[in-house]
C-alpha atoms as a PDB file:
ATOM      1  CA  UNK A   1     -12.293   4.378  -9.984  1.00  0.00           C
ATOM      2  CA  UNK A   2     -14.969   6.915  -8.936  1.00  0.00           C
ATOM      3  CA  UNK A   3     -15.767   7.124  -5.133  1.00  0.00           C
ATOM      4  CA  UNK A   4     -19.195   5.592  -5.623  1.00  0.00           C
ATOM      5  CA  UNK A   5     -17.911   2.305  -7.251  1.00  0.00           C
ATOM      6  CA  UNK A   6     -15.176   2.258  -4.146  1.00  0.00           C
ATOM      7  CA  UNK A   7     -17.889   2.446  -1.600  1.00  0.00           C
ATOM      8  CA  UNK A   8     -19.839  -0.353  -3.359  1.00  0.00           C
ATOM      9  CA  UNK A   9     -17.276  -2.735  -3.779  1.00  0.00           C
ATOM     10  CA  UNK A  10     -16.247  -1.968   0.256  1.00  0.00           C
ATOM     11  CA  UNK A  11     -19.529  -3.096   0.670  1.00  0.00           C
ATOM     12  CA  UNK A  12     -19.728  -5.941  -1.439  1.00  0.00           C
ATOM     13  CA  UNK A  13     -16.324  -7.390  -0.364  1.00  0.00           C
ATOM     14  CA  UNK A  14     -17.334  -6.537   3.544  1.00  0.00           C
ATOM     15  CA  UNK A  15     -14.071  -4.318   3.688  1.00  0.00           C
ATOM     16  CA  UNK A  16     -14.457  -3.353   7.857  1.00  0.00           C
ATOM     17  CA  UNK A  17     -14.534  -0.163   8.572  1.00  0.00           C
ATOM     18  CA  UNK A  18     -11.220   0.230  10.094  1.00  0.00           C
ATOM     19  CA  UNK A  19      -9.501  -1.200   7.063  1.00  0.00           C
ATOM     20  CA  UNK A  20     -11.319   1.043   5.460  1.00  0.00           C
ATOM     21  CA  UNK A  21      -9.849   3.491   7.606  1.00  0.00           C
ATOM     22  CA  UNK A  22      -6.397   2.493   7.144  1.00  0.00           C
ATOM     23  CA  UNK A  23      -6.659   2.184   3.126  1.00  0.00           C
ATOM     24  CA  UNK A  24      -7.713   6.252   3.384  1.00  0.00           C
ATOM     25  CA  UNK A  25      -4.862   7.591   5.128  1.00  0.00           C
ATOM     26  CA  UNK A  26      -2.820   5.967   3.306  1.00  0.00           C
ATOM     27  CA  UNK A  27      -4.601   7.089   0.159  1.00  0.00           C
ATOM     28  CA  UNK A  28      -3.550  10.951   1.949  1.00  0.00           C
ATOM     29  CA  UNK A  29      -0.029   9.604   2.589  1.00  0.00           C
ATOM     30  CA  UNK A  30       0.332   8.799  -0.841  1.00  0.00           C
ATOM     31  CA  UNK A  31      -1.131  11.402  -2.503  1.00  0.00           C
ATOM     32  CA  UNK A  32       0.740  13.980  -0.719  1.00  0.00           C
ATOM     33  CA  UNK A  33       3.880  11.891  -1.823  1.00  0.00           C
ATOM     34  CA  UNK A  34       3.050  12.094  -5.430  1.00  0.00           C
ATOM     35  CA  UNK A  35       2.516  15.683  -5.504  1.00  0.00           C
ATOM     36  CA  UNK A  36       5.252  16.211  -4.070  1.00  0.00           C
ATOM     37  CA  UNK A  37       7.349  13.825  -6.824  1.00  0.00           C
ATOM     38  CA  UNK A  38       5.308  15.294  -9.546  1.00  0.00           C
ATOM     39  CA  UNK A  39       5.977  18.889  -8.784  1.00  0.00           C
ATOM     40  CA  UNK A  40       9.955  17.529  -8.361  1.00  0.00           C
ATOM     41  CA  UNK A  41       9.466  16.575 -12.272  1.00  0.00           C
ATOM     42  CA  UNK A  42       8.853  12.553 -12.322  1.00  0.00           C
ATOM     43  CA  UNK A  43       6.106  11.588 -14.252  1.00  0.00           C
ATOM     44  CA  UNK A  44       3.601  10.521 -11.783  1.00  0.00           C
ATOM     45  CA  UNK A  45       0.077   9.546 -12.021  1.00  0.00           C
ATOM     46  CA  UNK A  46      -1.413  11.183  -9.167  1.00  0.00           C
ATOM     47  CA  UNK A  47      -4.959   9.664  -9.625  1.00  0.00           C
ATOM     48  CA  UNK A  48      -4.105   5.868  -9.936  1.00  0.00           C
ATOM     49  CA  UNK A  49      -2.014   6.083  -7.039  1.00  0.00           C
ATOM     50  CA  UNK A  50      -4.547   7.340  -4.779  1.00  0.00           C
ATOM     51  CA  UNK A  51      -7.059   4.880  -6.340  1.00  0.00           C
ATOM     52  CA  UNK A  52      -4.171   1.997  -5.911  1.00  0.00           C
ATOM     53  CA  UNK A  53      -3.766   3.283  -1.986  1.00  0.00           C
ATOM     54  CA  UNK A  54      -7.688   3.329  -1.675  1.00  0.00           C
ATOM     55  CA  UNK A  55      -7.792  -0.845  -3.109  1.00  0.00           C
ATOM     56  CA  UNK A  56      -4.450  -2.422  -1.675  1.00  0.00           C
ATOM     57  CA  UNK A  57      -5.604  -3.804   1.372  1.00  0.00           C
ATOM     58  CA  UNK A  58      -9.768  -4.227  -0.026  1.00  0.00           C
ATOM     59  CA  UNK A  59      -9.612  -8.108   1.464  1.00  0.00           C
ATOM     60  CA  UNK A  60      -6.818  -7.904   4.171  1.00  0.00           C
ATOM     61  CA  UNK A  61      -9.464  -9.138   6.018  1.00  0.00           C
ATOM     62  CA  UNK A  62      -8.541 -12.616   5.025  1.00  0.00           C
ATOM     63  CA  UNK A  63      -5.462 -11.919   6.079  1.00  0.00           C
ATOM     64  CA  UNK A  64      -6.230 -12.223  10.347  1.00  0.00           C
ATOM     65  CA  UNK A  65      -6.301 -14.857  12.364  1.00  0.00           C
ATOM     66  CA  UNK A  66      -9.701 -15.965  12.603  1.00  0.00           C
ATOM     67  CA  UNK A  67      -8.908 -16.573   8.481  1.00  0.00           C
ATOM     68  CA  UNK A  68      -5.678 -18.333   8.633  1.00  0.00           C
ATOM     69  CA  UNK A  69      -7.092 -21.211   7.334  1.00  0.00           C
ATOM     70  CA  UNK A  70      -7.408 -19.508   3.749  1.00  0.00           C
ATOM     71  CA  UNK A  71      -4.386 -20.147   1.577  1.00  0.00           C
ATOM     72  CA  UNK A  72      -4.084 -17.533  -0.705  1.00  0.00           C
ATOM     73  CA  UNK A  73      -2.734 -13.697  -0.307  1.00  0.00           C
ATOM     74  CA  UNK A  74      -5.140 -11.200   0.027  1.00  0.00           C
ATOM     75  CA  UNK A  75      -4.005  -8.939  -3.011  1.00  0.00           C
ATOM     76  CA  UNK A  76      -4.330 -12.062  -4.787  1.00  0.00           C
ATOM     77  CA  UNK A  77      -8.267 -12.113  -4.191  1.00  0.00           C
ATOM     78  CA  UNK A  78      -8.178  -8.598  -4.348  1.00  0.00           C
ATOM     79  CA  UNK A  79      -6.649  -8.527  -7.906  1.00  0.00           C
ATOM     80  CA  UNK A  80      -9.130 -10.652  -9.099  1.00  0.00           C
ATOM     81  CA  UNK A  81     -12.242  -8.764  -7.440  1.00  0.00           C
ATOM     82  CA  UNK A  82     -10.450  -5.536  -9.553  1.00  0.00           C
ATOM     83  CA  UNK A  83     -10.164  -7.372 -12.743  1.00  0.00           C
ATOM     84  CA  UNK A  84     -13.946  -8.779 -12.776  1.00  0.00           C
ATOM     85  CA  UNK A  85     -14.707  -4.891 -12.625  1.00  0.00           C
ATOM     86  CA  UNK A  86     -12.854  -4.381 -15.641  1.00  0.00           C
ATOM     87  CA  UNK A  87      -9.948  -2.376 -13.385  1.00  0.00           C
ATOM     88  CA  UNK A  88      -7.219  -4.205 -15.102  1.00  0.00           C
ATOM     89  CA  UNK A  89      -4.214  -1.403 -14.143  1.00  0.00           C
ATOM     90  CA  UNK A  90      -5.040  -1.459 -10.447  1.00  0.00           C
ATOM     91  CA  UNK A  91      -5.483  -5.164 -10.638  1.00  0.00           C
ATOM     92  CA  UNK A  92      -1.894  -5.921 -12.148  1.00  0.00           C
ATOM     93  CA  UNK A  93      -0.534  -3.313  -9.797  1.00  0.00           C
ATOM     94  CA  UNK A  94      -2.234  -4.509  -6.066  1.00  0.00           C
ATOM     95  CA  UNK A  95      -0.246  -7.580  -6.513  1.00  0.00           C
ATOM     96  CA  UNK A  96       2.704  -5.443  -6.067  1.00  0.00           C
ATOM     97  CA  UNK A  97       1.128  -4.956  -2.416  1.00  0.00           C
ATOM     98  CA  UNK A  98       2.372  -7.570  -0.294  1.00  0.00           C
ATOM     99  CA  UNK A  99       4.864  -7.185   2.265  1.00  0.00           C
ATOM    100  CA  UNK A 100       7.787  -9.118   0.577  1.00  0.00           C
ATOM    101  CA  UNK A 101       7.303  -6.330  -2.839  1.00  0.00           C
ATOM    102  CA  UNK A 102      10.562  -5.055  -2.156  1.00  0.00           C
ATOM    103  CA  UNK A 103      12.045  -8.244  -2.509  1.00  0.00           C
ATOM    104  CA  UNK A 104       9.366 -10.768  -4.154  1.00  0.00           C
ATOM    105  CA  UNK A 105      10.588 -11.558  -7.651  1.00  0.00           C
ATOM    106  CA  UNK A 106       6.975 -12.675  -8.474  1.00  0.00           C
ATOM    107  CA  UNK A 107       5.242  -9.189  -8.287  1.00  0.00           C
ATOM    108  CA  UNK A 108       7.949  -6.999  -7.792  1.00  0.00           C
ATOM    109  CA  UNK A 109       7.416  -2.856  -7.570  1.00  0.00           C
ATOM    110  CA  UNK A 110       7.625  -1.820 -10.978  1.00  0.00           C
ATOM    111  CA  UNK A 111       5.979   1.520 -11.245  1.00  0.00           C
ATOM    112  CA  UNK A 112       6.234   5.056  -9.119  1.00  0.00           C
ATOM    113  CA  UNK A 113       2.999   4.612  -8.423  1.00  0.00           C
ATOM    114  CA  UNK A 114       2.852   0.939  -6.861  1.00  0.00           C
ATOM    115  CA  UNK A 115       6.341   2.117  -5.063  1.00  0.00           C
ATOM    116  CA  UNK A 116       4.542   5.329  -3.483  1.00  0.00           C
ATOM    117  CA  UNK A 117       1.572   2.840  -2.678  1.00  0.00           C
ATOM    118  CA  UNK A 118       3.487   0.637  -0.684  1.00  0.00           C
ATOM    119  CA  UNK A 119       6.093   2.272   0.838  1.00  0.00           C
ATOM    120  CA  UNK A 120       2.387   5.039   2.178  1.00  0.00           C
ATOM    121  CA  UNK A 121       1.412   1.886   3.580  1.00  0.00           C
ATOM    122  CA  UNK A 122       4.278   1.082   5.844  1.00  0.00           C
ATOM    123  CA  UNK A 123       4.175   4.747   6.888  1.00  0.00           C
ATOM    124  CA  UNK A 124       0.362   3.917   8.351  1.00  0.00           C
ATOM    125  CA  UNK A 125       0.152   1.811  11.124  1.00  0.00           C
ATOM    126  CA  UNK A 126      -3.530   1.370  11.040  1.00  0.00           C
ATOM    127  CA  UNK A 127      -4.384   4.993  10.967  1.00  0.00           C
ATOM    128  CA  UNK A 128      -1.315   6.894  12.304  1.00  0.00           C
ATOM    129  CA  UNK A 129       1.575   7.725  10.407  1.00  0.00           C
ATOM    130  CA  UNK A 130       4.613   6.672  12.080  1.00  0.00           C
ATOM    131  CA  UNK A 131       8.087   6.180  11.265  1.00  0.00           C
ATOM    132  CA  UNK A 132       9.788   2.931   9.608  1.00  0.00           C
ATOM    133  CA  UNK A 133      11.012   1.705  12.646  1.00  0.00           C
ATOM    134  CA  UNK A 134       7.628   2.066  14.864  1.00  0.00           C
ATOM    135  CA  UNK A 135       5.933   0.317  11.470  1.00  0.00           C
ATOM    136  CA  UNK A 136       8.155  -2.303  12.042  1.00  0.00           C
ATOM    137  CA  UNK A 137       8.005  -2.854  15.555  1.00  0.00           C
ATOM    138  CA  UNK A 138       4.282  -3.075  15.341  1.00  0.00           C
ATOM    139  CA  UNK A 139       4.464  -5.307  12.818  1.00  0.00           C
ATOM    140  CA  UNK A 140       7.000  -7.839  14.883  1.00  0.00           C
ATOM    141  CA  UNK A 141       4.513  -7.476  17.365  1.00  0.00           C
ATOM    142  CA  UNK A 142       1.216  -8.627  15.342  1.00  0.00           C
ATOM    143  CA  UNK A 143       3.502 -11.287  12.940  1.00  0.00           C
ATOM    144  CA  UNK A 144       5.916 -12.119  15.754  1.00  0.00           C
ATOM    145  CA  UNK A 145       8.953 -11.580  13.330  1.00  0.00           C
ATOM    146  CA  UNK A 146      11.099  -9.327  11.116  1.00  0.00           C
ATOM    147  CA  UNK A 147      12.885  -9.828   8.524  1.00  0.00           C
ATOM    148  CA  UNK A 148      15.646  -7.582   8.818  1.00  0.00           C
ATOM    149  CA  UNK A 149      16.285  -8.170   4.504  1.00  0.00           C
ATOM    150  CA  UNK A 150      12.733  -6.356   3.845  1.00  0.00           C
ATOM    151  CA  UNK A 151      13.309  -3.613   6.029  1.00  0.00           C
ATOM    152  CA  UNK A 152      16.919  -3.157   4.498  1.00  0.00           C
ATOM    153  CA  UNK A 153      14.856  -2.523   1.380  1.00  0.00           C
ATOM    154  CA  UNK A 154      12.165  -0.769   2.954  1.00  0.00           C
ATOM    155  CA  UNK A 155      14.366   1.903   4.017  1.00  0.00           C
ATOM    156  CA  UNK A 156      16.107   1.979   0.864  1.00  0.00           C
ATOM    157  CA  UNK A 157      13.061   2.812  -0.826  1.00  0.00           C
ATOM    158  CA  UNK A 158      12.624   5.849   1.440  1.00  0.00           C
ATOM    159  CA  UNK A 159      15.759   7.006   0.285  1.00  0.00           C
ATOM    160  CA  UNK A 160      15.135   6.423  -3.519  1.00  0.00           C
ATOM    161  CA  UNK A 161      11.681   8.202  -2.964  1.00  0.00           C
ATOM    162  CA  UNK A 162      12.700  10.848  -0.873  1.00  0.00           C
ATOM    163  CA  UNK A 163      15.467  11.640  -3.918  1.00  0.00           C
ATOM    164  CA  UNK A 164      12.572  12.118  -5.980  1.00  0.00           C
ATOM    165  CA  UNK A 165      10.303  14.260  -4.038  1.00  0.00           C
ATOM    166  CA  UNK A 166      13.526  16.387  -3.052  1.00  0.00           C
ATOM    167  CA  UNK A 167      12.786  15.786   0.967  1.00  0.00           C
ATOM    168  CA  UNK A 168      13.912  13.279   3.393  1.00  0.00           C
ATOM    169  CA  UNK A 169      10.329  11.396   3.196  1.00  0.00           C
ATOM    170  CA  UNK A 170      12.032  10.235   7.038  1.00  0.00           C
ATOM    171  CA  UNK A 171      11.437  13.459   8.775  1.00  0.00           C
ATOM    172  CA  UNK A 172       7.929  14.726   6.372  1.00  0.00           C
ATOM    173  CA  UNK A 173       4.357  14.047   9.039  1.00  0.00           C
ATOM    174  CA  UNK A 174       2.173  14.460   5.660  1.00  0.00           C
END
């Protein structure tokens, strides 16, 4: 997805500017994570995953409070959006983007990519990149709850990842 068509769907889809924000850093998170797993010998698609990272969270705007009354997951819209502009790859994959991924048995994480994607996003807490366990308490504190079964999986997908890129992904400030 070139940068051009990005901006113009941000527009269209009245991404705000600090999701915006968000989706970019973790586009840097990411990308800096599949370098680093490429150059450790996986086969990694650099590009999509930064193009994934710079889509997941396109209508997370439906997602606050003022929208609760909407009844359908963001990524779901999002997917959609991506697959009327012929973006079928990074429509299949942003499904894999909700929270329960690590779990869901409905759009599970199947690729490198969509697990880099994700677990870049839990890294981000709105623009800062902060450990699992501040991610988490930040999240408690906006949701009101954790589920303690997700971030069980959460963390073991740090560990699987940081295998890969041959660094404790834990300790690494991107």
């Amino acid at each position: 997805m070139t940068s051009s068509a990005l901006r113009k769907l941000y527009m269209v889809c009245k991404t705000p500017l600090h999701v915006q924000e968000h989706m970019k850093q973790v586009a840097s998170v990411a990308e800096s994570m599949a370098k680093k797993i490429k150059r450790n010998g996986h086969d990694v698609d650099v590009t999509f995953t930064k193009n994934l990272a710079l889509i997941h969270d396109l209508m997370k705007a439906l997602s606050f409070k003022e929208n609760k009354k909407i009844n359908i997951h963001d990524v779901v819209i999002t997917s959609e959006i991506l697959a009327e502009h012929k973006e079928k790859d990074l429509a299949r994959a942003v499904l894999s983007q909700q929270f329960d991924a690590v779990i869901s048995k409905t759009h599970p994480l199947k690729s490198i990519e969509e697990m880099i994607v994700y677990y870049a996003d839990k890294r981000v807490a709105h623009t800062d990149i902060v450990s699992l366990e501040e991610r988490f308490e930040e999240g408690s504190k906006r949701y009101g709850k954790r589920n303690k079964n997700i971030e069980k999986e959460i963390r073991a997908l740090e560990e699987e990842l940081s295998c890969m890129a041959g660094k404790n992904l834990a300790t690494v400030r991107f």
